[in-house]
Protein backbone atom coordinates (compact mmCIF):
# COMPACT_ATOMS: atom_id res chain seq x y z
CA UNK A 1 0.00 0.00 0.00
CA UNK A 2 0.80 3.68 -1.17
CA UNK A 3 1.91 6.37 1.13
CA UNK A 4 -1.27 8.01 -0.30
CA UNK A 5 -3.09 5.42 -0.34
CA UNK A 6 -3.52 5.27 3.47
CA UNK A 7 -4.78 9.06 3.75
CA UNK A 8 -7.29 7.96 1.59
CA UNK A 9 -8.85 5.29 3.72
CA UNK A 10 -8.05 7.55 6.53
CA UNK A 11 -10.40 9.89 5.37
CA UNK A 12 -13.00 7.49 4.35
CA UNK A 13 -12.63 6.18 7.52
CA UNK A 14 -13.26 9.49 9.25
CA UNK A 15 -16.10 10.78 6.91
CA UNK A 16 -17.53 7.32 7.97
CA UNK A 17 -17.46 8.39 11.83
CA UNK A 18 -18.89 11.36 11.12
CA UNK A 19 -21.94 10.81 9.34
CA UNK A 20 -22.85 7.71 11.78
CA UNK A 21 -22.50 10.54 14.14
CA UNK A 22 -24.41 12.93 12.38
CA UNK A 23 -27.27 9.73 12.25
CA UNK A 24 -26.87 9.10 15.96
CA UNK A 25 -28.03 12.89 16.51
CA UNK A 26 -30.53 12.92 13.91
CA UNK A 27 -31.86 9.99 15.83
CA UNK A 28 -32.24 11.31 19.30
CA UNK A 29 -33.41 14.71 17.84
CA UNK A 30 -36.34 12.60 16.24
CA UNK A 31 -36.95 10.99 19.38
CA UNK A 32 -37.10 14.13 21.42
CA UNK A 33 -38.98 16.04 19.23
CA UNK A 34 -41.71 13.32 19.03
CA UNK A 35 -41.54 12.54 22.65
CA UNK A 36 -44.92 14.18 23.39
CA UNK A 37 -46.48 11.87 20.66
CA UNK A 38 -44.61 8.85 22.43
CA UNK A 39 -46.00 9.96 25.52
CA UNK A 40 -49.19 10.13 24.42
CA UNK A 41 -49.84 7.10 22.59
CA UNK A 42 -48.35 5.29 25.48
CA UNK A 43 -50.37 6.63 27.74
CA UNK A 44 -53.62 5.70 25.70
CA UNK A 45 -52.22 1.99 25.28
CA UNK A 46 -51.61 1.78 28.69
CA UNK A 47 -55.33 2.87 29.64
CA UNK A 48 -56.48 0.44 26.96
CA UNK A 49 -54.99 -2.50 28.21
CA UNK A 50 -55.74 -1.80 31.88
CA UNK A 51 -59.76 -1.93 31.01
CA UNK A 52 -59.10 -4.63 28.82
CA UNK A 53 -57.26 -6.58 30.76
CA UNK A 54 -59.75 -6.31 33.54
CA UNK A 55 -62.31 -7.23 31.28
CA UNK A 56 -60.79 -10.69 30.30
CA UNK A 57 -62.24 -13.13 32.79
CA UNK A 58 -60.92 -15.81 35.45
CA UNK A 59 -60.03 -18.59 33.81
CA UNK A 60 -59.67 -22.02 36.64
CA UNK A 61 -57.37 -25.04 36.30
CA UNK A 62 -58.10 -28.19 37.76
CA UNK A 63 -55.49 -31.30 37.34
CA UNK A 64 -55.57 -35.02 38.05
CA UNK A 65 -52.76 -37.08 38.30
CA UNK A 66 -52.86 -40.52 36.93
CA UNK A 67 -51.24 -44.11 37.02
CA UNK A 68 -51.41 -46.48 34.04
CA UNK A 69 -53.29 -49.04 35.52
CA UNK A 70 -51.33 -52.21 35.87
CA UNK A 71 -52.61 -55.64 34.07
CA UNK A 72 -52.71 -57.72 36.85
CA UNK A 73 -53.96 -60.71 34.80
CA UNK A 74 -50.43 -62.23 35.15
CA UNK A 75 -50.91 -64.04 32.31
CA UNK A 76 -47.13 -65.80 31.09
CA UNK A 77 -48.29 -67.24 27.34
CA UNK A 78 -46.13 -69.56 26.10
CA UNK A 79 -44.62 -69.65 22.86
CA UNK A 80 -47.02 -72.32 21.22
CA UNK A 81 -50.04 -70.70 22.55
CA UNK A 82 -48.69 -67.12 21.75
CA UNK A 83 -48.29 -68.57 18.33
CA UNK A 84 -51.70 -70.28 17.77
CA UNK A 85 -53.50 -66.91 19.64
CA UNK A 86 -51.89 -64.71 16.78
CA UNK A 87 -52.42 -66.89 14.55
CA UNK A 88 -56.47 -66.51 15.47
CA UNK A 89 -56.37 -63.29 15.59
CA UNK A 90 -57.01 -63.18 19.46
CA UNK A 91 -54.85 -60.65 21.74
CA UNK A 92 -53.66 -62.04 25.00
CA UNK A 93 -53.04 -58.53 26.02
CA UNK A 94 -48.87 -59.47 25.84
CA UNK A 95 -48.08 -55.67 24.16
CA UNK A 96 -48.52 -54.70 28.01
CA UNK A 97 -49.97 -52.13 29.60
CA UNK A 98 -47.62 -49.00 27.56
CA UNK A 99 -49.63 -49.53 24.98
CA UNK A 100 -52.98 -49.84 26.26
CA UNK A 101 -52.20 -46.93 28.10
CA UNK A 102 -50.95 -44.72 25.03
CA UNK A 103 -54.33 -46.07 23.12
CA UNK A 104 -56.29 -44.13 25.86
CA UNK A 105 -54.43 -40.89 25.98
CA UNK A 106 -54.78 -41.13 21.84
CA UNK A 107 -58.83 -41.89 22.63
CA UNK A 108 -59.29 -39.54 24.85
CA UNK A 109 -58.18 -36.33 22.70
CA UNK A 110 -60.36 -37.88 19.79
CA UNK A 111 -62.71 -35.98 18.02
CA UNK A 112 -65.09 -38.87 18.22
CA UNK A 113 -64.77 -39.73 21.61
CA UNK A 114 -64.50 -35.79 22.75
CA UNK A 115 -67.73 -35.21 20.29
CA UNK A 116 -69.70 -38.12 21.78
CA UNK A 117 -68.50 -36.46 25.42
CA UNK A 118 -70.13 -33.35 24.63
CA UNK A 119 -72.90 -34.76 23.02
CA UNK A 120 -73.83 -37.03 26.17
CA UNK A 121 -73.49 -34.36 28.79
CA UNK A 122 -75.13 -31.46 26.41
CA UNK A 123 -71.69 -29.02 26.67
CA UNK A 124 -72.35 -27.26 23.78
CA UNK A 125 -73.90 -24.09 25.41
CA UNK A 126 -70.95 -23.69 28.31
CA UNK A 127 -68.40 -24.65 25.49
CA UNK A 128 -69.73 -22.18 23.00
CA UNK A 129 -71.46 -19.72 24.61
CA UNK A 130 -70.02 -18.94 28.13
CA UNK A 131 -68.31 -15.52 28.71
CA UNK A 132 -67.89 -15.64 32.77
CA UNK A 133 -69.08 -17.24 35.88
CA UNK A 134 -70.62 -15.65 38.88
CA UNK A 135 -69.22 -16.85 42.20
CA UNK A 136 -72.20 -15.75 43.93
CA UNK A 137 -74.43 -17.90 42.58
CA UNK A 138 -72.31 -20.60 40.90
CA UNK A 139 -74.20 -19.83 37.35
CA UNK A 140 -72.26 -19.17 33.82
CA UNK A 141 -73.08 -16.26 32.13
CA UNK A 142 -74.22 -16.26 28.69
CA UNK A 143 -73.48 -14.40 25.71
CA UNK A 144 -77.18 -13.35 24.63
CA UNK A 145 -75.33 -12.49 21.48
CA UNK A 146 -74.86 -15.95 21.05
CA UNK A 147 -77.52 -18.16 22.97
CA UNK A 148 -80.87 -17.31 24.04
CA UNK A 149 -81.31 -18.72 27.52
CA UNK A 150 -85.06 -18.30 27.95
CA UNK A 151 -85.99 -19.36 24.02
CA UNK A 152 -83.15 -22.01 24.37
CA UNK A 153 -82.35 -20.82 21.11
CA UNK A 154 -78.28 -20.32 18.84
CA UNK A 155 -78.30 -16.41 17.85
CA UNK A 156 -75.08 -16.77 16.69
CA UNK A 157 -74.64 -14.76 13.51
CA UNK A 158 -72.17 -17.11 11.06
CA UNK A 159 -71.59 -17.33 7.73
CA UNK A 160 -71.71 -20.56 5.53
CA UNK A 161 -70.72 -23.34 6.31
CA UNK A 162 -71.40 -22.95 9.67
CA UNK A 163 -74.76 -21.99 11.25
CA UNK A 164 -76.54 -20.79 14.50
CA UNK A 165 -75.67 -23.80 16.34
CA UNK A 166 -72.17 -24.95 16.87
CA UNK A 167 -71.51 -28.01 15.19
CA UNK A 168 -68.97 -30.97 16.81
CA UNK A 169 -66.12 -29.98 14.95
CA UNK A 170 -66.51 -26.32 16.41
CA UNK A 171 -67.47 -27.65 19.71
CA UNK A 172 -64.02 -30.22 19.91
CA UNK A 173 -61.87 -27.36 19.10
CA UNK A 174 -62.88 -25.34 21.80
CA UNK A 175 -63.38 -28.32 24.23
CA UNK A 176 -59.64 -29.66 23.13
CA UNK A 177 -58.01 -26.10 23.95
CA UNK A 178 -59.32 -26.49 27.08
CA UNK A 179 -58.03 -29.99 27.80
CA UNK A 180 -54.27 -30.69 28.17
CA UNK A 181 -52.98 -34.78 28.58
CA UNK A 182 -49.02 -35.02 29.14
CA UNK A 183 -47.33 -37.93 30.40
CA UNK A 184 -43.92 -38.35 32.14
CA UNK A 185 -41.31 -40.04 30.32
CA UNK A 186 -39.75 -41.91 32.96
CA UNK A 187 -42.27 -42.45 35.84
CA UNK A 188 -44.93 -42.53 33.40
CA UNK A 189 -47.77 -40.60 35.17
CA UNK A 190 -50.12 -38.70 33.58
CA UNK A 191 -51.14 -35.36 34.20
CA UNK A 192 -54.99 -34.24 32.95
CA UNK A 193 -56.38 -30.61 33.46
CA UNK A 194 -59.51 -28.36 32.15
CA UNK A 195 -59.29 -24.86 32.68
CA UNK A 196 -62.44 -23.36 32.39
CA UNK A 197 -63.81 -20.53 33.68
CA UNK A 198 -66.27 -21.98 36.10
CA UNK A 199 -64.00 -23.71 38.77
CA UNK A 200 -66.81 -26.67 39.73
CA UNK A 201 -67.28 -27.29 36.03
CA UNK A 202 -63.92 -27.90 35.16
CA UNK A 203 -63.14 -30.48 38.13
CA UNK A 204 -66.76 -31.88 37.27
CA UNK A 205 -65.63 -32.41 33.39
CA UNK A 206 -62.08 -33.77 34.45
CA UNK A 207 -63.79 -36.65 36.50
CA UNK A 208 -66.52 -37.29 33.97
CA UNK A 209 -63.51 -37.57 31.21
CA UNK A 210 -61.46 -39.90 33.38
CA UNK A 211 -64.68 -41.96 34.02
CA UNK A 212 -65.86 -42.04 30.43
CA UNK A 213 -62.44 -42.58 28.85
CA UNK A 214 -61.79 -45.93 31.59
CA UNK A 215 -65.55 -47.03 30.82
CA UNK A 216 -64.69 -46.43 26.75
CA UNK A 217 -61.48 -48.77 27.31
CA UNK A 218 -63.21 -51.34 29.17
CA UNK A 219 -66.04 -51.51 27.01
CA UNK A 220 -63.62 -52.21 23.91
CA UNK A 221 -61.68 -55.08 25.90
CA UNK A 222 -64.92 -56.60 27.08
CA UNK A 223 -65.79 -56.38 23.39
CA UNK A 224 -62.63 -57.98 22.42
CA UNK A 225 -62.42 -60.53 24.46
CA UNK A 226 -65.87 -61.88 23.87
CA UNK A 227 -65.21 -62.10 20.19
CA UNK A 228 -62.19 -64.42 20.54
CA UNK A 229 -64.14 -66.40 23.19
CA UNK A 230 -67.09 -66.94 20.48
CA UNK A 231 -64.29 -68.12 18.10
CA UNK A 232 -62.39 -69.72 19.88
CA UNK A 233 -65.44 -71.60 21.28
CA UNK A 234 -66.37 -72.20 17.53
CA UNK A 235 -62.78 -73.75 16.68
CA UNK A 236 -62.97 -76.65 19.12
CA UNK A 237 -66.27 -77.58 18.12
CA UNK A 238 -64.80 -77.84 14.81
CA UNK A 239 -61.59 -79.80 15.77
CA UNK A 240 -61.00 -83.44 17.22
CA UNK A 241 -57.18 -83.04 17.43
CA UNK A 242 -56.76 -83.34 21.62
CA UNK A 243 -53.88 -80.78 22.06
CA UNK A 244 -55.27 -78.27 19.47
CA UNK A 245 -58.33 -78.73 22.01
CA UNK A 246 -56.44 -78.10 24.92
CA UNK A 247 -54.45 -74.91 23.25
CA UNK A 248 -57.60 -73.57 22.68
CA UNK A 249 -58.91 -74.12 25.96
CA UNK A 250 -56.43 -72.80 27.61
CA UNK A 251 -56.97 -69.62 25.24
CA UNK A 252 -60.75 -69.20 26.31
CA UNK A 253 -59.48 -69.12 30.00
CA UNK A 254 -57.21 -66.56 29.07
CA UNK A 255 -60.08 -64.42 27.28
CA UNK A 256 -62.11 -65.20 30.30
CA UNK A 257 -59.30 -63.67 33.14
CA UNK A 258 -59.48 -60.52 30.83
CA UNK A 259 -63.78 -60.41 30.97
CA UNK A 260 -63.38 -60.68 34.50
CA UNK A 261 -60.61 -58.00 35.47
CA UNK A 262 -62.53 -55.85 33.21
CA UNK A 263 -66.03 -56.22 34.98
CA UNK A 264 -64.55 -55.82 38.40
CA UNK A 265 -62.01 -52.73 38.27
CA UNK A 266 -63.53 -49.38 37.90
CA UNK A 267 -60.19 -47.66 36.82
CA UNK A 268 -59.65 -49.99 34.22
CA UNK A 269 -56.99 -48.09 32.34
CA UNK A 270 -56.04 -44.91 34.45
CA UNK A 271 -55.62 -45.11 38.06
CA UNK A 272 -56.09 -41.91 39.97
CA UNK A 273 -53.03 -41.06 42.46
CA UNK A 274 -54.38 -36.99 42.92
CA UNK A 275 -57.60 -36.56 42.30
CA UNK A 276 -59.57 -33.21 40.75
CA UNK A 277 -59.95 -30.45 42.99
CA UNK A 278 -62.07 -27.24 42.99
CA UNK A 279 -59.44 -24.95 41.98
CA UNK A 280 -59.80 -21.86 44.76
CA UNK A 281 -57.34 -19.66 43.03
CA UNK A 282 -57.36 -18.70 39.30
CA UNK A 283 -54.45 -19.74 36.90
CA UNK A 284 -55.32 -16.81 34.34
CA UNK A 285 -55.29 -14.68 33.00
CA UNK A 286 -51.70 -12.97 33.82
CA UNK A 287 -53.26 -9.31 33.51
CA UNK A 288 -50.46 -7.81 34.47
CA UNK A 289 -47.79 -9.53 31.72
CA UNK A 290 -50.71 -8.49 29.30
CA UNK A 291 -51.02 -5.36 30.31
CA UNK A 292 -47.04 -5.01 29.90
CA UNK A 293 -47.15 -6.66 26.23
CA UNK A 294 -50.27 -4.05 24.89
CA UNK A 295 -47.94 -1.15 26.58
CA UNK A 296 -44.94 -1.90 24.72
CA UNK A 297 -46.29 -2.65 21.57
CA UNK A 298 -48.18 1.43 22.13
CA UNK A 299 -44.62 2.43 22.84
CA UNK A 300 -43.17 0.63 19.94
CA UNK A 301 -45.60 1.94 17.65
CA UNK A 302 -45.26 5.10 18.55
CA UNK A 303 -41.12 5.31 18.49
CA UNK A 304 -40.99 3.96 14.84
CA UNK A 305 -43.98 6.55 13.50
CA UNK A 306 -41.76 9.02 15.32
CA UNK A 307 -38.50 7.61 13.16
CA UNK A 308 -40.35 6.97 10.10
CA UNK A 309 -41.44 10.20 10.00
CA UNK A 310 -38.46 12.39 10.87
CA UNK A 311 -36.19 10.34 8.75
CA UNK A 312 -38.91 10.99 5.51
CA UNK A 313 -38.55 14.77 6.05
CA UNK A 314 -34.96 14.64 6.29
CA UNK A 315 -34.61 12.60 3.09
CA UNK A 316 -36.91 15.34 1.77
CA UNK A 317 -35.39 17.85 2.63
CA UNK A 318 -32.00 16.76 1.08
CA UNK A 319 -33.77 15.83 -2.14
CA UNK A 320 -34.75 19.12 -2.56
């Protein structure tokens, strides 16, 4: 490099400096200058969110804890009779319990199982319609936008393809945002909640859900294992071969040990370890963090109309 090469770039360098500097000021001098427009907007965002945020209502959590419910059948199938049972078709119930227990967290976040839950307990008006709950009284309050309590009739104003009344698919999305299932990884619990914004209807849903969802389970074993006990019953009327006899025998007493454990044990599936409480305190919303978010985004708002239109003068004015 040149001995005048360098006071070039030494120049450049310095011209550089001084119009970030002269950027820097224009900067601040935009922000002061605007700073009663800042101030102002703020201010009405901050207002805003106050009312609004005190508007939003309580919303209630209540949680179960559950235990996959162990298959206590003890049933230890041996190799020939594990092989003739698949061979049939007929499940001894050998995948264990994981799996029965990962079928009923699928089942119960179903759309057909949630739709035939709010179908059977009629949950379409609290699901769909609710806006708050009065503690005095214990009552939801309705949206007469929405749901004429008196006429019993949908005044919700839709467009095609839905109409006045909320159909399942509208119901189960609301219903399933208000349902959360997670299971531990390595102790394997599982952990149910409804939030809701009546406190004694969301513990009343949760124990209705874990009651439904063990009686949906048992009913398909029971169902199960009485079609492989019809078959198997028909396959040793149809053979004369003594051991086949005895296989299948001892296949129908298997079947039968499953019929049984399933007509006796209430918590077929989940077993509770912490049941559903009335939740006394609310778990949203978090007024204050929203209240915080609305009042930055005024202030952010504000601050770049403040920039964007200083900086278009200035460009103005050096155009001209």
């Amino acid at each position: 490099m040149t001995n005048q090469e360098r006071p070039e770039i030494t120049n450049l360098n310095q011209n550089s400096l001084a119009d970030d500097e002269i950027d820097l000021r224009d900067l601040f001098s935009a922000i002061w200058q605007g700073k009663w427009l800042i101030i102002a907007v703020t201010f009405v965002f901050v207002v805003g969110s106050v009312f609004y945020a005190l508007s939003l209502p309580n919303i209630y959590k209540s949680e179960v804890l559950l235990a996959p419910a162990s298959d206590s059948s003890g049933m230890k199938v041996s190799g020939q009779l594990g092989g003739l049972a698949a061979l049939a078709g007929v499940n001894l119930g050998g995948s264990g319990g994981g799996d029965k227990t990962q079928l009923a967290i699928e089942v119960l976040k179903s759309r057909d199982f949630i739709g035939r839950f709010i179908e059977k307990y009629d949950l379409f008006v609290p699901i769909m319609a609710a806006e708050s709950w009065s503690r005095q009284d214990n009552s939801l309050i309705i949206n007469p936008e929405i749901y004429d309590s008196e006429s019993k009739v949908w005044l919700r104003k839709v467009s095609e393809p839905f109409k006045p009344k909320p159909s399942l698919q509208e119901s189960y999305s609301k219903f399933i945002s208000l349902l959360n299932v997670s299971q531990d990884k390595v102790s394997g619990f599982i952990r149910v909640s409804v939030e809701y914004l009546s406190p004694y209807m969301a513990k009343q849903w949760l124990d209705l859900l874990i009651k439904d969802i063990n009686n949906e389970m048992r009913a398909r074993e029971l169902k199960e294992a009485q079609n492989s006990i019809n078959y198997l019953n028909e396959q040793i009327v149809q053979t004369d071969i003594a051991d086949v006899r005895t296989m299948l025998f001892s296949l129908v007493e298997e079947q039968t040990k499953t019929v049984m454990l399933a007509s006796v044990r209430d918590e077929y599936v989940f077993k509770t370890i912490d049941p559903a409480l009335i939740p006394e305190k609310k778990s949203g919303p978090k007024r204050a963090l929203v209240v915080l978010l609305i009042v930055f985004l005024g202030f952010s708002v504000s601050l770049l109309f403040v920039l964007f239109k200083s900086f278009a003068n200035i460009n103005k004015r050096r155009s001209v």
